[in-house]
PDB file of N, CA and C in Angstrom:
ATOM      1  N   UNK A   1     133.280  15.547  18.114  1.00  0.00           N
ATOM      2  CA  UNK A   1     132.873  14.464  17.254  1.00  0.00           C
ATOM      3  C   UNK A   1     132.648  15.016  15.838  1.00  0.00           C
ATOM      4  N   UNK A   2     133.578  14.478  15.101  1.00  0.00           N
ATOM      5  CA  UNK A   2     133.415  15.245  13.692  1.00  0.00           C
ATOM      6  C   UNK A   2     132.736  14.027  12.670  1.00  0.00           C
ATOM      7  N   UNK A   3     132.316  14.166  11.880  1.00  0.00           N
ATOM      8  CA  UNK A   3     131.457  13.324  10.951  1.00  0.00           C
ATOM      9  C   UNK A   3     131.924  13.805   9.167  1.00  0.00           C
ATOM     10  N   UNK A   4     132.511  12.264   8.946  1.00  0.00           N
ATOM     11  CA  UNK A   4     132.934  12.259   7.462  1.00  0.00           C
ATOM     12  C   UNK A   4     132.474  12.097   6.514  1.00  0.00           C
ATOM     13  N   UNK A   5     132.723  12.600   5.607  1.00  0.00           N
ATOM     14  CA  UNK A   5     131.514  12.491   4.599  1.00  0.00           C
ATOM     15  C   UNK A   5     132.006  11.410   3.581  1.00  0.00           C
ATOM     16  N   UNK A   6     131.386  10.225   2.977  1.00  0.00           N
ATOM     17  CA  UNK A   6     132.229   9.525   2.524  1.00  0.00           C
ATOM     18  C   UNK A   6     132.302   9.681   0.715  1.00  0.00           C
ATOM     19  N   UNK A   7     132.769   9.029   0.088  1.00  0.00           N
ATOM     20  CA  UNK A   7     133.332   8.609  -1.173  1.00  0.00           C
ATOM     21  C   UNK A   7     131.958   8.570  -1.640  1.00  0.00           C
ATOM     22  N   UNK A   8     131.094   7.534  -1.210  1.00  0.00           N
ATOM     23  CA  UNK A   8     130.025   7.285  -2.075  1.00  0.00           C
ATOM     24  C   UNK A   8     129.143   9.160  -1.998  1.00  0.00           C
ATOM     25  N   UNK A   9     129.422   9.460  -1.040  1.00  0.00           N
ATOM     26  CA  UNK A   9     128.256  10.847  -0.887  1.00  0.00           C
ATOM     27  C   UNK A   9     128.441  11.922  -1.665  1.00  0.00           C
ATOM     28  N   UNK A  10     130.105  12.341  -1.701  1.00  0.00           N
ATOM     29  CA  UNK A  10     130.763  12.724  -2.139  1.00  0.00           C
ATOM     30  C   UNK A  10     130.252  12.857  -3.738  1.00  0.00           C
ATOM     31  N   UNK A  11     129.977  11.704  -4.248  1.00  0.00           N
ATOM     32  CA  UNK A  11     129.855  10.933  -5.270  1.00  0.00           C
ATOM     33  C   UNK A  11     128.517  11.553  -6.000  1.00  0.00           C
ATOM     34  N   UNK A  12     127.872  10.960  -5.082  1.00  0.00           N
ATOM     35  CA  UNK A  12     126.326  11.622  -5.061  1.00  0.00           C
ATOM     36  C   UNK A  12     126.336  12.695  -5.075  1.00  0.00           C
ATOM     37  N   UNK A  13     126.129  13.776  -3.970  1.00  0.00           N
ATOM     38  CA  UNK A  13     126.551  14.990  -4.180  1.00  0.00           C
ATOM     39  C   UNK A  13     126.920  15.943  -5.447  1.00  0.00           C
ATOM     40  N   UNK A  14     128.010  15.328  -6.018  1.00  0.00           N
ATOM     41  CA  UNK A  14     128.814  16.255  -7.265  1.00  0.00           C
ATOM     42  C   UNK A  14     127.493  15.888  -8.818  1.00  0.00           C
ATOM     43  N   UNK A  15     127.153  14.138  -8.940  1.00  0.00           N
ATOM     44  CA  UNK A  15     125.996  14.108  -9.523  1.00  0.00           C
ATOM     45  C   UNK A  15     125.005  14.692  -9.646  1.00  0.00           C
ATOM     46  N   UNK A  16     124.433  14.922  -8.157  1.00  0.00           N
ATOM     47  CA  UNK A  16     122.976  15.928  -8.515  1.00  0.00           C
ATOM     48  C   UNK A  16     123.471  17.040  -8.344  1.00  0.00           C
ATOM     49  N   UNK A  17     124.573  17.619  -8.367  1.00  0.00           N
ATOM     50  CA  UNK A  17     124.703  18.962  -8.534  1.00  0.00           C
ATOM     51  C   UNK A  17     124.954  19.178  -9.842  1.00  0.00           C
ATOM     52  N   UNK A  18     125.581  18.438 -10.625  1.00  0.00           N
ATOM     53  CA  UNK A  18     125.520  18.165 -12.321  1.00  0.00           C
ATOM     54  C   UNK A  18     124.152  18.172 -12.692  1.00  0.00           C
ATOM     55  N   UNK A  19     123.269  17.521 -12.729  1.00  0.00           N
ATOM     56  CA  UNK A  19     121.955  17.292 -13.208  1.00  0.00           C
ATOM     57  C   UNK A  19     121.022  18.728 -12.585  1.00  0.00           C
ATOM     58  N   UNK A  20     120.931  19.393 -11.645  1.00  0.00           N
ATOM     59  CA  UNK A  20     121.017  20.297 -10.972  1.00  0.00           C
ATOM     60  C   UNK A  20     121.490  21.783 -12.269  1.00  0.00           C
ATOM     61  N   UNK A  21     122.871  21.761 -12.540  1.00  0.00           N
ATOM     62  CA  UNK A  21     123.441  22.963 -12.863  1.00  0.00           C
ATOM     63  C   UNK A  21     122.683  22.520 -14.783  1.00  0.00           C
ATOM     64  N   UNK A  22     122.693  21.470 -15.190  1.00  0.00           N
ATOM     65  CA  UNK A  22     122.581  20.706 -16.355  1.00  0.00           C
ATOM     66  C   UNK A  22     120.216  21.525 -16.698  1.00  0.00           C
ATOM     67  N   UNK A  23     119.955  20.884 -15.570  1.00  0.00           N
ATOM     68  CA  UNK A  23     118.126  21.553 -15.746  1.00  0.00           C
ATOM     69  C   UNK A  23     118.217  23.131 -15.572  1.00  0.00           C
ATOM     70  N   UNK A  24     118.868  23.965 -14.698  1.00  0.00           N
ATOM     71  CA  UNK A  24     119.088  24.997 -14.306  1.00  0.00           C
ATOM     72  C   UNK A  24     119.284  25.687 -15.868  1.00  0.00           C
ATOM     73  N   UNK A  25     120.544  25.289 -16.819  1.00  0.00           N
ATOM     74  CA  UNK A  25     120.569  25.749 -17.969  1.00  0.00           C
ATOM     75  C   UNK A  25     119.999  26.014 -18.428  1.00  0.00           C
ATOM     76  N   UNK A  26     118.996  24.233 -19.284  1.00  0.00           N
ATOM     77  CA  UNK A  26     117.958  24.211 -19.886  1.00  0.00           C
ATOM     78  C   UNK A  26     116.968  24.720 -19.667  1.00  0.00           C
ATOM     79  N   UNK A  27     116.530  25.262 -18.372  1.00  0.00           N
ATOM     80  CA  UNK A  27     115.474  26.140 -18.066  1.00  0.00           C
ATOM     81  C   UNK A  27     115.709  27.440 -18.807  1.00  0.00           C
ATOM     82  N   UNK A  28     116.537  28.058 -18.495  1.00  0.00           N
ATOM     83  CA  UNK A  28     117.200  29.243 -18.417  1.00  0.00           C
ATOM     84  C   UNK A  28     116.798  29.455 -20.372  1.00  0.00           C
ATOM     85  N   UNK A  29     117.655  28.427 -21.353  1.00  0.00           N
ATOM     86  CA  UNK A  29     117.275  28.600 -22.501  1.00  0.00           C
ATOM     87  C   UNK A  29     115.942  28.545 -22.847  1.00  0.00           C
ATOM     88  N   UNK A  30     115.075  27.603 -22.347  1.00  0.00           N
ATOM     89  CA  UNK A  30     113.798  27.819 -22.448  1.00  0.00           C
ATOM     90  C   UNK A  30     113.244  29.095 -22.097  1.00  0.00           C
ATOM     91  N   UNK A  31     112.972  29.307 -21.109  1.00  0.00           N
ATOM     92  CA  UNK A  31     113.006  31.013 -20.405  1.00  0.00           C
ATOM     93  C   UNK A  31     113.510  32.040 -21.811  1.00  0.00           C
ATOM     94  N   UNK A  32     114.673  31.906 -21.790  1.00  0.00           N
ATOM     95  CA  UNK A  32     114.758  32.950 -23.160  1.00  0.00           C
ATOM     96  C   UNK A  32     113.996  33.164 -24.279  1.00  0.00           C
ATOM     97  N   UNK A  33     113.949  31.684 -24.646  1.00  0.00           N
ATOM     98  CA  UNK A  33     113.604  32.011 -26.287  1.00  0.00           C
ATOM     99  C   UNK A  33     111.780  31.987 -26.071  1.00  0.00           C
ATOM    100  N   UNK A  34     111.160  31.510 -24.758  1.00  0.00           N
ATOM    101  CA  UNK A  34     109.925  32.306 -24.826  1.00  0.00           C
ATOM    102  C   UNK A  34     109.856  33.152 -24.650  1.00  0.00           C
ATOM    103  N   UNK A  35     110.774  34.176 -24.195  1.00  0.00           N
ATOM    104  CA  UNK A  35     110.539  35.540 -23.380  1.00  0.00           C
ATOM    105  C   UNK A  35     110.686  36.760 -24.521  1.00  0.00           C
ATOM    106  N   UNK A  36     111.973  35.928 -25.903  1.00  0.00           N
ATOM    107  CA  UNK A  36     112.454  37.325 -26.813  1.00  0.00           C
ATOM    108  C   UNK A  36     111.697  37.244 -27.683  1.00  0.00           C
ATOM    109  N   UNK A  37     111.580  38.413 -28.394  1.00  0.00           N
ATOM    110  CA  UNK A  37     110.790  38.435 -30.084  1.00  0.00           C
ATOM    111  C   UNK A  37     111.425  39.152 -30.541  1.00  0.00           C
ATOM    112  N   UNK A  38     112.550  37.867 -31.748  1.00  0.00           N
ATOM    113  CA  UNK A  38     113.385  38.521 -32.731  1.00  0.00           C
ATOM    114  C   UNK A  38     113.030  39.993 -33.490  1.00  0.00           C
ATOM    115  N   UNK A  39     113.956  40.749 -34.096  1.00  0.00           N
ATOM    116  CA  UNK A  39     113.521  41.808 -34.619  1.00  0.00           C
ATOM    117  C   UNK A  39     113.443  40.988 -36.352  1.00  0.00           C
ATOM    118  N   UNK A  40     112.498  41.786 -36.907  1.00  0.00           N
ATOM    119  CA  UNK A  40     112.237  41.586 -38.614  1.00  0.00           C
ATOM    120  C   UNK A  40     113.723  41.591 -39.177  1.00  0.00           C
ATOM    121  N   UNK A  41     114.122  41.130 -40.182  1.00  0.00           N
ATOM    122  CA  UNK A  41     115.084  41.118 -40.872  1.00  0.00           C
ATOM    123  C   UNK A  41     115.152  41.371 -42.370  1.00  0.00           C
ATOM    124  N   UNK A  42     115.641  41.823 -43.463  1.00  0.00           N
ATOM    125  CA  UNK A  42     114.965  41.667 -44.247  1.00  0.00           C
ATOM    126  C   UNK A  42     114.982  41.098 -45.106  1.00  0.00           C
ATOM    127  N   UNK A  43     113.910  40.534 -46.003  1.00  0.00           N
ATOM    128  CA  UNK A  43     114.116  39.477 -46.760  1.00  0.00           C
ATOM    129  C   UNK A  43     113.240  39.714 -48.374  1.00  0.00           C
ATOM    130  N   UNK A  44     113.027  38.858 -49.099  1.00  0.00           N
ATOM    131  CA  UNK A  44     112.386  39.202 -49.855  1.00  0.00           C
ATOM    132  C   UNK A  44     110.721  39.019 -49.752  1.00  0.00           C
ATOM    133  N   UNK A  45     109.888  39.992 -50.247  1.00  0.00           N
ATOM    134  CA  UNK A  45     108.531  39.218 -50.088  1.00  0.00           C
ATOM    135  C   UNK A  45     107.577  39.164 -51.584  1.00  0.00           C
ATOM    136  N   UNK A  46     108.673  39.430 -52.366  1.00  0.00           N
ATOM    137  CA  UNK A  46     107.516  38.467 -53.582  1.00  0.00           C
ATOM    138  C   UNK A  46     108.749  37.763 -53.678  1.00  0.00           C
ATOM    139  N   UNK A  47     108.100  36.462 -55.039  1.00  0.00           N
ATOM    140  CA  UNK A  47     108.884  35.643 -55.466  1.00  0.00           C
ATOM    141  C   UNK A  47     110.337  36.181 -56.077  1.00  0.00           C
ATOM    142  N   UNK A  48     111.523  35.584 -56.051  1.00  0.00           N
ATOM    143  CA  UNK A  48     112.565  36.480 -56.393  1.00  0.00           C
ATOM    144  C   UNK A  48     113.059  35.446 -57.641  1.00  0.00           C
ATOM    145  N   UNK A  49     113.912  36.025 -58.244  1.00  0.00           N
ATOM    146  CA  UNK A  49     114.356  35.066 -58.953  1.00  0.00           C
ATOM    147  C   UNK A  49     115.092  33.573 -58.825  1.00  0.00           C
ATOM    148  N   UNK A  50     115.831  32.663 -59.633  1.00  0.00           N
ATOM    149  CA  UNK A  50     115.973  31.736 -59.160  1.00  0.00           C
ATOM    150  C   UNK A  50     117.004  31.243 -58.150  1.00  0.00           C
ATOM    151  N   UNK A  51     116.939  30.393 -57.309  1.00  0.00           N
ATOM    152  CA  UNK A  51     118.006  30.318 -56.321  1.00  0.00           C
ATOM    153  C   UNK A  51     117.554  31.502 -54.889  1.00  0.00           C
ATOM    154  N   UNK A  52     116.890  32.072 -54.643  1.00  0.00           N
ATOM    155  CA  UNK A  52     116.949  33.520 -54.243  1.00  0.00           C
ATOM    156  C   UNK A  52     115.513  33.197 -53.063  1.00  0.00           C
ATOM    157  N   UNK A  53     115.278  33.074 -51.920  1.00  0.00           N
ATOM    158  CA  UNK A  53     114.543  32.288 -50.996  1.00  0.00           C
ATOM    159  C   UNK A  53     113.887  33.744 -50.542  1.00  0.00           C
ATOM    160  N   UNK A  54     112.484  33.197 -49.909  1.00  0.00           N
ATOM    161  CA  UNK A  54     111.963  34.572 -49.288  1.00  0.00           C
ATOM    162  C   UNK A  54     111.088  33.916 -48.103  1.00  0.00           C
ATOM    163  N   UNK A  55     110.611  34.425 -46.987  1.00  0.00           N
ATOM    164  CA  UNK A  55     109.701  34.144 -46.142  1.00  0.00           C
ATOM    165  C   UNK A  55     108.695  33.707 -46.463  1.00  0.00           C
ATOM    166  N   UNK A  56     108.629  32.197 -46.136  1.00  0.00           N
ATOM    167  CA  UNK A  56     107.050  31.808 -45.920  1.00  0.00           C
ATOM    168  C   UNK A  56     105.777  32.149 -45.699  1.00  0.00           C
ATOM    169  N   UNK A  57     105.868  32.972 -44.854  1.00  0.00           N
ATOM    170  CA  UNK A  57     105.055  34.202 -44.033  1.00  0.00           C
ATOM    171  C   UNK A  57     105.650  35.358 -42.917  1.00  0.00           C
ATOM    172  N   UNK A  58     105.375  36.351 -43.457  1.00  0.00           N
ATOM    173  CA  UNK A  58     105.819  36.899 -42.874  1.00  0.00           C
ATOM    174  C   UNK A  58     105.574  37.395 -41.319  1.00  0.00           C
ATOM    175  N   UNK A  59     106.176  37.999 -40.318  1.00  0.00           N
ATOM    176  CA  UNK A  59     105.298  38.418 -38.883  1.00  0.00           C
ATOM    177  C   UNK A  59     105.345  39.656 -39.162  1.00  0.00           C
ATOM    178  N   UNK A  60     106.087  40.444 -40.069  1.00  0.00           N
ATOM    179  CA  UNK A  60     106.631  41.809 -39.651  1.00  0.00           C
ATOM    180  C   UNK A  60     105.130  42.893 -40.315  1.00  0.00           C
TER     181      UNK A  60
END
């Protein structure tokens, strides 16, 4: 006695495995970017001349 799986399940199935692989991601990026701490880069830290941007505050 074999048992078929139908169209609609099928259906279902491939959906929550989308939504499934779709949270799995988004976790995953979340997970990262709490987990790393960029390295310093460098930038300017007094005022520079015009046009010429510097850190708000710095962490480094």
């Amino acid at each position: 006695m074999t048992a078929r799986i139908g169209t609609r399940t099928k259906v279902a199935l491939a959906v929550f495995a989308g939504i499934g692989l779709f949270a799995a991601a988004n976790l995953h990026l979340i997970w990262r970017s709490v987990s790393s701490q960029p390295d310093c880069v460098a930038h300017l830290k007094a005022p520079g001349p015009e046009g010429q941007f510097r850190a708000a505050q710095s962490s480094c």
